[in-house]
Every structure is written in structure tokens, then in C-alpha cells.
C-alpha atoms as a PDB file:
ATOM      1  CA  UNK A   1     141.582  27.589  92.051  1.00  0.00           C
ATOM      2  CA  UNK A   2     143.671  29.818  89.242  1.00  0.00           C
ATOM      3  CA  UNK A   3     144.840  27.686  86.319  1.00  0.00           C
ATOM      4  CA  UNK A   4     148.546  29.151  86.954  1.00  0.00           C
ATOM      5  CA  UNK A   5     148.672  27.853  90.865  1.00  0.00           C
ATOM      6  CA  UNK A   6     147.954  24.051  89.892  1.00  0.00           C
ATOM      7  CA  UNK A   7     151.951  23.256  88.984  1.00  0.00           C
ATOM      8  CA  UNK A   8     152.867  24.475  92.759  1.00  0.00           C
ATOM      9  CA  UNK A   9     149.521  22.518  94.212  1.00  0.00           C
ATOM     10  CA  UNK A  10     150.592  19.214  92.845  1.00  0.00           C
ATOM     11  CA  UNK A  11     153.707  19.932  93.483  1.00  0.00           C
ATOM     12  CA  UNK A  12     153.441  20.652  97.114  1.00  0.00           C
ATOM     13  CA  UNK A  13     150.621  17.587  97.548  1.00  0.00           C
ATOM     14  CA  UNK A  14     153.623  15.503  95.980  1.00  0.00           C
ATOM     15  CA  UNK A  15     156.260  16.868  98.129  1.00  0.00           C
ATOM     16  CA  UNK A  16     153.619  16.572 101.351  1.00  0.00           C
ATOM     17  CA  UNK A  17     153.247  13.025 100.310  1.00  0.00           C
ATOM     18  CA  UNK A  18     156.682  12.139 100.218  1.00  0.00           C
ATOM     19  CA  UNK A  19     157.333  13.703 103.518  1.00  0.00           C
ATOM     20  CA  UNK A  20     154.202  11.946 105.653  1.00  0.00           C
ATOM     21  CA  UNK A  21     155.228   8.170 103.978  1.00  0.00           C
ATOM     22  CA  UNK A  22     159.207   8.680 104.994  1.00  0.00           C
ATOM     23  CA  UNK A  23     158.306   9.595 108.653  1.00  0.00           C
ATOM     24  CA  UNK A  24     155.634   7.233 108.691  1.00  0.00           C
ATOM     25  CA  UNK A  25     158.539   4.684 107.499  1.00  0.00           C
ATOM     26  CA  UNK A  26     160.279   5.906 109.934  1.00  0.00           C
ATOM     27  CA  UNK A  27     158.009   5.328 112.882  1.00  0.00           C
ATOM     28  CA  UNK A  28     156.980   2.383 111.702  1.00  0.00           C
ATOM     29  CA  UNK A  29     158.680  -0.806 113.874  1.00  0.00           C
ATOM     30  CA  UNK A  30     160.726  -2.637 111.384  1.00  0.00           C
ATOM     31  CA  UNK A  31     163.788  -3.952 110.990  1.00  0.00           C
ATOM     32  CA  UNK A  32     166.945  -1.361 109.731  1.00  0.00           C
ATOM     33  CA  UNK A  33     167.543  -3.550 106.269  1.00  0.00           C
ATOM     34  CA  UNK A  34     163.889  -3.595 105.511  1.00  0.00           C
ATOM     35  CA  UNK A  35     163.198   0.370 106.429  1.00  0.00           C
ATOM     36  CA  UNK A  36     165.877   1.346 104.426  1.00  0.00           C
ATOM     37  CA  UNK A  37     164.705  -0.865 101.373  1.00  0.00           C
ATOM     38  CA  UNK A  38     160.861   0.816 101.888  1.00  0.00           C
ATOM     39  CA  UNK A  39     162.446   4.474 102.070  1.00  0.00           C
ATOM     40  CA  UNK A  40     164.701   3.945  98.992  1.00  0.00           C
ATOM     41  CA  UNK A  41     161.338   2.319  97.134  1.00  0.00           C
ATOM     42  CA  UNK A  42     159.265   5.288  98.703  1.00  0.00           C
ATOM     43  CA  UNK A  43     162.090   7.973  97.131  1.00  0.00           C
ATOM     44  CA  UNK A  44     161.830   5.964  93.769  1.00  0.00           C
ATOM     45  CA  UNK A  45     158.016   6.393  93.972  1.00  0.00           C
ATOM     46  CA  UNK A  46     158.132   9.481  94.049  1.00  0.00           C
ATOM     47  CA  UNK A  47     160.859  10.406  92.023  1.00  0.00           C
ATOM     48  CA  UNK A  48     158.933   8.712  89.904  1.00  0.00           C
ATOM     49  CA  UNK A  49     155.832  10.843  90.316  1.00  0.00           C
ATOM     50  CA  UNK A  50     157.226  14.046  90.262  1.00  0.00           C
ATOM     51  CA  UNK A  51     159.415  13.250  86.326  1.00  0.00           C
ATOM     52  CA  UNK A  52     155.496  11.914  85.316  1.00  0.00           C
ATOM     53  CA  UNK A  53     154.152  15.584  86.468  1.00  0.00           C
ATOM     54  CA  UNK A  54     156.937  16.846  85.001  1.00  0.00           C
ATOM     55  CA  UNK A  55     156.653  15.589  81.636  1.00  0.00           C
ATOM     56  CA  UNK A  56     152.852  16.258  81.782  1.00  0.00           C
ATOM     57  CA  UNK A  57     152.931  20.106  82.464  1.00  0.00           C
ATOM     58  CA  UNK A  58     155.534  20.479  79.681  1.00  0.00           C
ATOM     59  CA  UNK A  59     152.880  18.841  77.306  1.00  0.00           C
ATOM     60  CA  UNK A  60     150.170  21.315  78.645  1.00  0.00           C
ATOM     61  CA  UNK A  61     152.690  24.165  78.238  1.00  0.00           C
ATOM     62  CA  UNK A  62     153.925  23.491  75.042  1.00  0.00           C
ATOM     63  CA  UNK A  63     150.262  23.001  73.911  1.00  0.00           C
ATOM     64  CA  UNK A  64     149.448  26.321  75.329  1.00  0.00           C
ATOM     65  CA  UNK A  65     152.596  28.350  73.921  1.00  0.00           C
ATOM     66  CA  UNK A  66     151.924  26.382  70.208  1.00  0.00           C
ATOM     67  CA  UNK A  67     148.179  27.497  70.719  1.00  0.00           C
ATOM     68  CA  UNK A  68     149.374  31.033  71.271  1.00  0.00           C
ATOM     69  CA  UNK A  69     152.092  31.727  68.343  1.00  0.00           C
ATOM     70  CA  UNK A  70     149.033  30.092  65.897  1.00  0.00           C
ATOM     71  CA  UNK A  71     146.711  33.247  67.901  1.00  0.00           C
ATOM     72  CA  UNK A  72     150.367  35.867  67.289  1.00  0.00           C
ATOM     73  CA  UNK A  73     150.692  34.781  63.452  1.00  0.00           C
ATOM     74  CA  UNK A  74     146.930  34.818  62.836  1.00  0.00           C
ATOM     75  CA  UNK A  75     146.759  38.705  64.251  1.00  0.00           C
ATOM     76  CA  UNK A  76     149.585  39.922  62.143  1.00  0.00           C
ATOM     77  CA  UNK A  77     148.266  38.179  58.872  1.00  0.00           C
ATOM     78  CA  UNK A  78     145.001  39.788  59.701  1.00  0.00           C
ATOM     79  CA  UNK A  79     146.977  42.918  60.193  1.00  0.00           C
ATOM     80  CA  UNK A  80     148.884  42.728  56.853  1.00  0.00           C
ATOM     81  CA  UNK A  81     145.446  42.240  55.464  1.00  0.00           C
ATOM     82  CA  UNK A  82     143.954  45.302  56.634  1.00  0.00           C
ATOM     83  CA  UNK A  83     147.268  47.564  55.795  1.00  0.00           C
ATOM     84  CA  UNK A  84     147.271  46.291  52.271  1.00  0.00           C
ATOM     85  CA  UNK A  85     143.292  47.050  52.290  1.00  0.00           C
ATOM     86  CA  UNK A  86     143.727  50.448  53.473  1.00  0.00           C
ATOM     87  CA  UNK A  87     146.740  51.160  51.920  1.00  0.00           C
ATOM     88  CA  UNK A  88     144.688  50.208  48.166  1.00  0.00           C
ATOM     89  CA  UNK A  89     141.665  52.200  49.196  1.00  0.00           C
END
């Protein structure tokens, strides 16, 4: 699996998840107080779970755009260098 599909992978196994436990509350044979009380806690779950894999790919992204300015700032230093080389020679 690409690196770049994993964000819409977890979030459609989240989104699947959420789906198959509210019809499954739904089928279920319970009382309409206590279904309602499991569907709002099943929401909460995973509102829950999707602000956790939210926070965590911002952490990988920022990591990954920090990791790439230090790569952008190290090329044009190394570019300055060789100008100034070339332009002494």
C-alpha cells in the first residue's frame, strides 16, 4: 500500500466501523432509552477516534514538511557554497 493512501484507509476503516456498530445498535433488541444512550456512546467513540487520527497524521506531517525545509535549506547552502567556489576560481 502507497504511504500517501493510508490517511483515506484509516479513515474509511473508521468511518466503516462507525457505520456497522450504529446499525448493529440498531438491530440489536433493546430498549429506546438504552439504544439511544449506546449510539450517543458509539458517536463519542468514534468521534473520539477519528480527533486521535487526526492529531496523529498532523504529527507525521509536520515531521515530514520540518524534515523537508531542513533537505530545501541544506541544498541552497550547498548551492551558495559552490557559487562562491566557482565564482573565486
Amino acid at each position: 500500500m502507497r504511504r500517501d493512501r493510508i490517511p483515506t484507509t484509516i479513515f474509511a476503516f473508521v468511518l466503516g466501523a462507525g457505520v456497522g456498530a450504529a446499525v448493529a445498535l440498531l438491530l440489536a433488541p433493546k430498549a429506546g432509552e438504552e439504544l439511544r444512550e449506546d449510539i450517543v456512546e458509539g458517536v463519542n467513540d468514534g468521534v473520539n477516534e477519528v480527533r486521535r487520527v487526526g492529531r496523529d497524521l498532523k504529527r507525521r506531517a509536520q515531521k515530514a514538511v520540518d524534515g523537508a525545509r531542513e533537505q530545501v535549506q541544506d541544498a541552497i547552502e550547498a548551492g551558495d557554497r559552490a557559487y562562491s567556489h566557482a565564482k573565486n576560481a
